[in-house]
PDB file of N, CA and C in Angstrom:
ATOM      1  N   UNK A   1       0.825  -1.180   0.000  1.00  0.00           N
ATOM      2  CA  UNK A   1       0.000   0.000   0.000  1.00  0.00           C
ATOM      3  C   UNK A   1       0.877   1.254   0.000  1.00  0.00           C
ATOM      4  N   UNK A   2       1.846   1.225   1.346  1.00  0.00           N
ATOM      5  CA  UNK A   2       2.315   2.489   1.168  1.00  0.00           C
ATOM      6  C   UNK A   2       4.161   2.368   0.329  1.00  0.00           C
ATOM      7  N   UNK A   3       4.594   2.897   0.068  1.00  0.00           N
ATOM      8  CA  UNK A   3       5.704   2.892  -0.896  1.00  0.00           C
ATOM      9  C   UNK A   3       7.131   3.428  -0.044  1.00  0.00           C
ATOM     10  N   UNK A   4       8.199   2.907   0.161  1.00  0.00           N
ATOM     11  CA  UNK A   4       8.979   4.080   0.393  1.00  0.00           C
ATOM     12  C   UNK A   4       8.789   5.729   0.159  1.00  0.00           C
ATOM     13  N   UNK A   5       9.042   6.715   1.281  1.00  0.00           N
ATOM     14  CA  UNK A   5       8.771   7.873   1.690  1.00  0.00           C
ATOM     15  C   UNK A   5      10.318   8.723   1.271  1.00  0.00           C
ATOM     16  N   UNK A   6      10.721   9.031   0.160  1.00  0.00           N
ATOM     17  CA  UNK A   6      11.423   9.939  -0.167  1.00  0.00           C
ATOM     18  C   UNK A   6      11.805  11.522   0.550  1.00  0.00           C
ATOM     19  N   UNK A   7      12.899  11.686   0.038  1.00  0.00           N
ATOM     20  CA  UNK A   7      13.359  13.327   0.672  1.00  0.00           C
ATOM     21  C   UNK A   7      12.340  14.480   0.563  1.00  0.00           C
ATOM     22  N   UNK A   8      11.857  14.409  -0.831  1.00  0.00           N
ATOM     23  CA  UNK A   8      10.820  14.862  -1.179  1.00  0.00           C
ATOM     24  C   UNK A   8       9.637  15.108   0.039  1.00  0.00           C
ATOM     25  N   UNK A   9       9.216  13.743  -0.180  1.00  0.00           N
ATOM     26  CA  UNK A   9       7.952  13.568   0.652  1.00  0.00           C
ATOM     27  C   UNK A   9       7.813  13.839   2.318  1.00  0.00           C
ATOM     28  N   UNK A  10       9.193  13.659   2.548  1.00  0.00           N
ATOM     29  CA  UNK A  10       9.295  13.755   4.152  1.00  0.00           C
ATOM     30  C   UNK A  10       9.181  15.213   4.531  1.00  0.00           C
ATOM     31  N   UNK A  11       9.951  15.795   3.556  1.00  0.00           N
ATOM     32  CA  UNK A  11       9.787  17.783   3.342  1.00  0.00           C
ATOM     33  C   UNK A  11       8.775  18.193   3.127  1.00  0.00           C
ATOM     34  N   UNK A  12       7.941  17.236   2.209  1.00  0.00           N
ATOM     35  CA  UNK A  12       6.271  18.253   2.197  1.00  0.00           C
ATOM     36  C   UNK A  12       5.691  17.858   3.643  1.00  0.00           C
ATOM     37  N   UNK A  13       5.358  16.990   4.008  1.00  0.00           N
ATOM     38  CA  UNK A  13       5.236  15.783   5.238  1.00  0.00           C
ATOM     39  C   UNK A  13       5.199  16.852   6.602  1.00  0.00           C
ATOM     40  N   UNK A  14       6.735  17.361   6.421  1.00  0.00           N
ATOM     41  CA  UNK A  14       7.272  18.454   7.768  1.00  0.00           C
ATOM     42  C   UNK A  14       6.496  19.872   7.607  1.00  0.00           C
ATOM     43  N   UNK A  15       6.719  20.483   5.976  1.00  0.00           N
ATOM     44  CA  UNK A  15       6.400  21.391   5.838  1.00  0.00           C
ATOM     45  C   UNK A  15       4.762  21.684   6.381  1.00  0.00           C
ATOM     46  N   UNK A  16       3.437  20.650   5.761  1.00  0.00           N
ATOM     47  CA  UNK A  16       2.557  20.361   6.735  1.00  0.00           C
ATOM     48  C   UNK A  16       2.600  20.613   7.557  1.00  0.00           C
ATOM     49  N   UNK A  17       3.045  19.681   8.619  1.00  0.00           N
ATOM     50  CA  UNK A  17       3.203  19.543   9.916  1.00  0.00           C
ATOM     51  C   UNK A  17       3.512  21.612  10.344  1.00  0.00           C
ATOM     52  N   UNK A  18       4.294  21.593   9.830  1.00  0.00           N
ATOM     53  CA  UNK A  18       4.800  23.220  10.314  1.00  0.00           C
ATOM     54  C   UNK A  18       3.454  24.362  10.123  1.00  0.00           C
ATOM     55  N   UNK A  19       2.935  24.236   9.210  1.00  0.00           N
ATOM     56  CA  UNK A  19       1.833  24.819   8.915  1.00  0.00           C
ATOM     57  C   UNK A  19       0.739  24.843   9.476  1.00  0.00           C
ATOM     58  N   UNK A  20       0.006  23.779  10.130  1.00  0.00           N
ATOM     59  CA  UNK A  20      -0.765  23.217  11.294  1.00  0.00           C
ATOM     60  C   UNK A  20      -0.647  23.808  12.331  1.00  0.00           C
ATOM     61  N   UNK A  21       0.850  23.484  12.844  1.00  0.00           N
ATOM     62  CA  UNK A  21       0.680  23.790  14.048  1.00  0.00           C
ATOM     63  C   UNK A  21       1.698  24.972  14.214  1.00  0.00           C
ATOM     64  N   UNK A  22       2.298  25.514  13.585  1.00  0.00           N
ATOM     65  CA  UNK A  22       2.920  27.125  14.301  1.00  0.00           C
ATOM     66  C   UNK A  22       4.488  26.431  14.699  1.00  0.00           C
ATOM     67  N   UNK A  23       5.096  27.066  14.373  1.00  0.00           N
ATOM     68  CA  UNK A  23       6.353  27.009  14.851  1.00  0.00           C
ATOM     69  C   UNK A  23       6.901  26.867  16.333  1.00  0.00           C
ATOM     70  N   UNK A  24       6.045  27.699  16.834  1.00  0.00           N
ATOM     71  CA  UNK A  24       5.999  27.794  18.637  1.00  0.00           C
ATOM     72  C   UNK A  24       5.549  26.934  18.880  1.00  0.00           C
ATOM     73  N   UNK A  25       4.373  25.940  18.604  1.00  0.00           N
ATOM     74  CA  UNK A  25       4.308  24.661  18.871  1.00  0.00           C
ATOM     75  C   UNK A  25       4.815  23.561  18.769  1.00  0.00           C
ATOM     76  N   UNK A  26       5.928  23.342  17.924  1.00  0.00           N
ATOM     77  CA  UNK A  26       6.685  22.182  17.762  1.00  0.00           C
ATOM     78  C   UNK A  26       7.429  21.882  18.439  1.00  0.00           C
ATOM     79  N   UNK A  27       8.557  22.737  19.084  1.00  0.00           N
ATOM     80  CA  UNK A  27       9.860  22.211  20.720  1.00  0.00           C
ATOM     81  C   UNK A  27       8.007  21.536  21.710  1.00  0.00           C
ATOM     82  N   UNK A  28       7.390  21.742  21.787  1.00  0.00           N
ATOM     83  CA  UNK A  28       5.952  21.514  22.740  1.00  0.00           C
ATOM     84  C   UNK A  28       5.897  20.177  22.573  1.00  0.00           C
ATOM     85  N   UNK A  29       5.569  20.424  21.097  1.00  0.00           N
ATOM     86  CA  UNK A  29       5.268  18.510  20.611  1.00  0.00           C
ATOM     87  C   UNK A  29       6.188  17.475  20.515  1.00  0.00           C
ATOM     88  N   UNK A  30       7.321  18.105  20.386  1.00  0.00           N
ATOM     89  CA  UNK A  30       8.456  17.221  20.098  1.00  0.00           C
ATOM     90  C   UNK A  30       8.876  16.538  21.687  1.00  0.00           C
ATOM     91  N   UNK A  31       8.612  17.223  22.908  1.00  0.00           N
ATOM     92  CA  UNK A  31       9.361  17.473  24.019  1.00  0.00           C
ATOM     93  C   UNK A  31       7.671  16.267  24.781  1.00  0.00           C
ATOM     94  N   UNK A  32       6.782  16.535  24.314  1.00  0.00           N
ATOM     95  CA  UNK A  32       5.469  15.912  24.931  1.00  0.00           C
ATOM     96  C   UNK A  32       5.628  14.686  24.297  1.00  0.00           C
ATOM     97  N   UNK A  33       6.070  14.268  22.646  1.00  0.00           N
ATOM     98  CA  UNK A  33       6.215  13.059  21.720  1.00  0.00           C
ATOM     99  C   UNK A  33       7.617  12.092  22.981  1.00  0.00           C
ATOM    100  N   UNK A  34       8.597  12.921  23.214  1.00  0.00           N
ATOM    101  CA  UNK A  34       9.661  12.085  23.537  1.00  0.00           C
ATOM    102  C   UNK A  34       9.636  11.314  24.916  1.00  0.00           C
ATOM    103  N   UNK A  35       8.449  12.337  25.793  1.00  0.00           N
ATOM    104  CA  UNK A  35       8.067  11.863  27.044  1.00  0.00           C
ATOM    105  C   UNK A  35       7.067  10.798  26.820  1.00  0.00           C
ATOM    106  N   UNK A  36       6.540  10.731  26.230  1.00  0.00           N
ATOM    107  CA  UNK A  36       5.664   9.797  25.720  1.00  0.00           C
ATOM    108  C   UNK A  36       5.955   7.980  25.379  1.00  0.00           C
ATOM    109  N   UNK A  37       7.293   8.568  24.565  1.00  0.00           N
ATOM    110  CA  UNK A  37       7.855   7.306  23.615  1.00  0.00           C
ATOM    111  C   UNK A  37       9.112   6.883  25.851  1.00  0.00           C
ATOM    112  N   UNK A  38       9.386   7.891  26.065  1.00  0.00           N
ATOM    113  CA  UNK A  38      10.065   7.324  27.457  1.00  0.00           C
ATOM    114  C   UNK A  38       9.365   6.684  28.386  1.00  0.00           C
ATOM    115  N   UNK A  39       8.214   7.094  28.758  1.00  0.00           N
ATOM    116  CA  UNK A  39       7.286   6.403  29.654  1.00  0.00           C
ATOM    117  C   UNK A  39       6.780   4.813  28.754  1.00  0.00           C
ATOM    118  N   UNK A  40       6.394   5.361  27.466  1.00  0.00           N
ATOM    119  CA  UNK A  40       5.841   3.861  26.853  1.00  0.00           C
ATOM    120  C   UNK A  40       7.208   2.643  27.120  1.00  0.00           C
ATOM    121  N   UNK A  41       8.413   2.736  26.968  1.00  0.00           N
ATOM    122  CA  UNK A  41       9.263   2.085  26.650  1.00  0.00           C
ATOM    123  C   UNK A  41       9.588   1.729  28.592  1.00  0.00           C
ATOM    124  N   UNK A  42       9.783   2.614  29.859  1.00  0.00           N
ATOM    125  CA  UNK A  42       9.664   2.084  30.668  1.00  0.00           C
ATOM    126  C   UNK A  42       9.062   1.045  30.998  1.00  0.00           C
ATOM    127  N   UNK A  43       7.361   1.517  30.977  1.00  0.00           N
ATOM    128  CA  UNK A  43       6.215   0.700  31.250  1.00  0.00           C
ATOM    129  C   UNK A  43       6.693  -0.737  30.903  1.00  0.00           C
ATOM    130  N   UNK A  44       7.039  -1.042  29.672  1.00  0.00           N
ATOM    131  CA  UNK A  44       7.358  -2.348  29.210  1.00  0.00           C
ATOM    132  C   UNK A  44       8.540  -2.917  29.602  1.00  0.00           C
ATOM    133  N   UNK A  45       9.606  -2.413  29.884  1.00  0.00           N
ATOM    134  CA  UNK A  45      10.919  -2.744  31.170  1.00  0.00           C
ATOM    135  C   UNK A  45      10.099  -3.167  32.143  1.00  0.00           C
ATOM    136  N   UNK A  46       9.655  -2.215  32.598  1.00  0.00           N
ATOM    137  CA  UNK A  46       8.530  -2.896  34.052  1.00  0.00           C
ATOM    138  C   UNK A  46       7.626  -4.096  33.903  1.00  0.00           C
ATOM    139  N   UNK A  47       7.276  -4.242  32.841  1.00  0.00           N
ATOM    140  CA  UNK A  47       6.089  -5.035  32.898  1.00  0.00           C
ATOM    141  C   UNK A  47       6.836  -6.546  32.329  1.00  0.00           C
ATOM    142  N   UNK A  48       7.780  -6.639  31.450  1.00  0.00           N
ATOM    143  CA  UNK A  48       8.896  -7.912  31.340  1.00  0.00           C
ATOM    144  C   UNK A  48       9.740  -8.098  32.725  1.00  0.00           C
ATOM    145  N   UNK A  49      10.145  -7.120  33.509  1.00  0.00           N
ATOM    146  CA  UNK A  49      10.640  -7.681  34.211  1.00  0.00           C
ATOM    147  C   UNK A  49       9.773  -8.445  35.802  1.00  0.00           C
ATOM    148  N   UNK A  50       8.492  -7.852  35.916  1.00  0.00           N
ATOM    149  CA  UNK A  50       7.796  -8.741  36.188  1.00  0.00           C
ATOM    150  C   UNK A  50       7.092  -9.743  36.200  1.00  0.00           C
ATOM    151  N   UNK A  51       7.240 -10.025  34.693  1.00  0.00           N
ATOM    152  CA  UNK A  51       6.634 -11.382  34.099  1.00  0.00           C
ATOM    153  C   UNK A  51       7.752 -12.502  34.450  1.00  0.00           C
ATOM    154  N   UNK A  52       8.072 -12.925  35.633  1.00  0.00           N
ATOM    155  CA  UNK A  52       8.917 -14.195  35.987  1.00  0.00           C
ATOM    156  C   UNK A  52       7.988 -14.945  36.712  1.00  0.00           C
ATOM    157  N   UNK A  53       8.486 -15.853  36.629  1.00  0.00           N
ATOM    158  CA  UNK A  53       7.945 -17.081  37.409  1.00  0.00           C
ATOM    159  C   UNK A  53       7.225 -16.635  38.639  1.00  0.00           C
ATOM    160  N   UNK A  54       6.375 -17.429  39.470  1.00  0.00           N
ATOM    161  CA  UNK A  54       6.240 -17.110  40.603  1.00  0.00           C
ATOM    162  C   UNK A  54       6.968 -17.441  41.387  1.00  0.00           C
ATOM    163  N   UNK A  55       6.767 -16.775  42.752  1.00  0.00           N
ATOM    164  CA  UNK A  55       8.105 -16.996  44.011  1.00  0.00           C
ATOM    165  C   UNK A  55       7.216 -18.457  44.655  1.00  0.00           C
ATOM    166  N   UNK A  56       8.771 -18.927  45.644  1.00  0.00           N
ATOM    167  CA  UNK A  56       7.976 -20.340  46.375  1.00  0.00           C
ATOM    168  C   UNK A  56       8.364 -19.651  47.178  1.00  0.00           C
ATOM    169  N   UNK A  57       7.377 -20.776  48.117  1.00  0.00           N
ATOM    170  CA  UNK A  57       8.248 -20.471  49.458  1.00  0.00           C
ATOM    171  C   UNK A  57       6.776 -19.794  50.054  1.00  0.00           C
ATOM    172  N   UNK A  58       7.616 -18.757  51.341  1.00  0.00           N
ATOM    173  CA  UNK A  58       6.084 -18.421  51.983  1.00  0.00           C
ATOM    174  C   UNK A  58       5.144 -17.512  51.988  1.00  0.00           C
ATOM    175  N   UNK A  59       5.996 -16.774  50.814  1.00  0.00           N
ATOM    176  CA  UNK A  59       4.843 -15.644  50.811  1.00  0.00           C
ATOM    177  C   UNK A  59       4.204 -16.186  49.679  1.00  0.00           C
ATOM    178  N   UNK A  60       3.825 -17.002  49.003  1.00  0.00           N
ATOM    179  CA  UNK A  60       2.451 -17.608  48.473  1.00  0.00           C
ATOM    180  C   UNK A  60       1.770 -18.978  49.338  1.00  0.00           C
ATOM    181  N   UNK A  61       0.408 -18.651  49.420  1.00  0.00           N
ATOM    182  CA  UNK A  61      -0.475 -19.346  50.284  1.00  0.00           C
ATOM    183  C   UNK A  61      -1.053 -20.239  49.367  1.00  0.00           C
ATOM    184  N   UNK A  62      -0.986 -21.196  49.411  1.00  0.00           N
ATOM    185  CA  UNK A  62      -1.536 -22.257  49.010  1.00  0.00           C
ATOM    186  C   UNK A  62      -2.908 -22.622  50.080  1.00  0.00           C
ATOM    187  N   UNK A  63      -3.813 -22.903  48.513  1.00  0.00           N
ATOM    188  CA  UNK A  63      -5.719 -22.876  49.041  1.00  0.00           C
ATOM    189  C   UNK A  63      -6.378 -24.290  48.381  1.00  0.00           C
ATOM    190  N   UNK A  64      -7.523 -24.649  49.042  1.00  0.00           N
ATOM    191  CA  UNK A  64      -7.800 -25.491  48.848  1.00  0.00           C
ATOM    192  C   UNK A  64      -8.908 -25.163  47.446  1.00  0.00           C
ATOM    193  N   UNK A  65      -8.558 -26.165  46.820  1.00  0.00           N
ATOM    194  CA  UNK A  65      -9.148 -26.142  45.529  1.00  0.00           C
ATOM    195  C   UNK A  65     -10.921 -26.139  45.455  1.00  0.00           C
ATOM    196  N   UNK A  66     -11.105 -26.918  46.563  1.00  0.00           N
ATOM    197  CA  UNK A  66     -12.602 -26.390  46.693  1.00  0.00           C
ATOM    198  C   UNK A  66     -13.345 -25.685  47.520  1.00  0.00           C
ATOM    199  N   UNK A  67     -12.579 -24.484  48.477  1.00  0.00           N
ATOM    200  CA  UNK A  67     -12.942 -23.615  49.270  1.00  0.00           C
ATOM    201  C   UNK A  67     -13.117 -23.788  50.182  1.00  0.00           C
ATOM    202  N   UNK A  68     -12.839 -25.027  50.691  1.00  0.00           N
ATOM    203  CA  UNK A  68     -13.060 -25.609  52.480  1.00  0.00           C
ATOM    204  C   UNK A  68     -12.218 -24.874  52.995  1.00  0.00           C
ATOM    205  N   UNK A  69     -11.344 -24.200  52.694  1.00  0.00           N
ATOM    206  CA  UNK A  69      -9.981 -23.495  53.341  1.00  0.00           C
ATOM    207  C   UNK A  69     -10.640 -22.967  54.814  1.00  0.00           C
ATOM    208  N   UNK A  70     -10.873 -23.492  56.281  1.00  0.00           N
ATOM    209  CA  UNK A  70     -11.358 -22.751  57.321  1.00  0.00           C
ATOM    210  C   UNK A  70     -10.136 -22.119  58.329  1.00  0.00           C
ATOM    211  N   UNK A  71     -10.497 -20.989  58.201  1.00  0.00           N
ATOM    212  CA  UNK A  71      -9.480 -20.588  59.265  1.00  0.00           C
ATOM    213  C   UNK A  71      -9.630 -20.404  61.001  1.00  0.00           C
ATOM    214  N   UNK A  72      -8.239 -21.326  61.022  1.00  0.00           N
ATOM    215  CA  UNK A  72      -7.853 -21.889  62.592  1.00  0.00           C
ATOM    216  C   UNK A  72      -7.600 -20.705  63.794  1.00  0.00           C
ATOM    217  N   UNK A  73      -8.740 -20.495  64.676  1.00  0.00           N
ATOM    218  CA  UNK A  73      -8.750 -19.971  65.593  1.00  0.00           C
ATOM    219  C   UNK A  73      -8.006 -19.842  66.868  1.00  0.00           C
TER     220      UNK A  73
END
């Protein structure tokens, strides 16, 4: 569908872009785009490095599969 994007095209592309939104708006967008692409790319550090196995041991409670689990007074 879409074709390689030439020198050409990337210049009309910007020039757009410049026209839209004002010159004074672009350090804005560029600076709001990069915080954006930093938080997205954390989030996913965070979220792989919590995808491990689960822990043993005692801080997981093991339950009874059919809810009899009564707790001892």
């Amino acid at each position: 569908m879409f074709q390689r994007l030439g020198p050409v095209e990337i210049l009309l592309i910007l020039f757009v872009i410049l026209l839209l939104f004002g010159g004074s708006k672009l350090p804005q967008l560029a600076r709001g785009l990069g915080q954006g692409v930093r938080e997205f790319k954390s989030a996913l550090k965070d979220e792989g490095a919590g995808a491990g196995p689960e822990p043993k041991g005692s801080d997981r409670k093991e339950s009874d599969p059919k809810g009899t689990d009564k707790q001892e007074s």
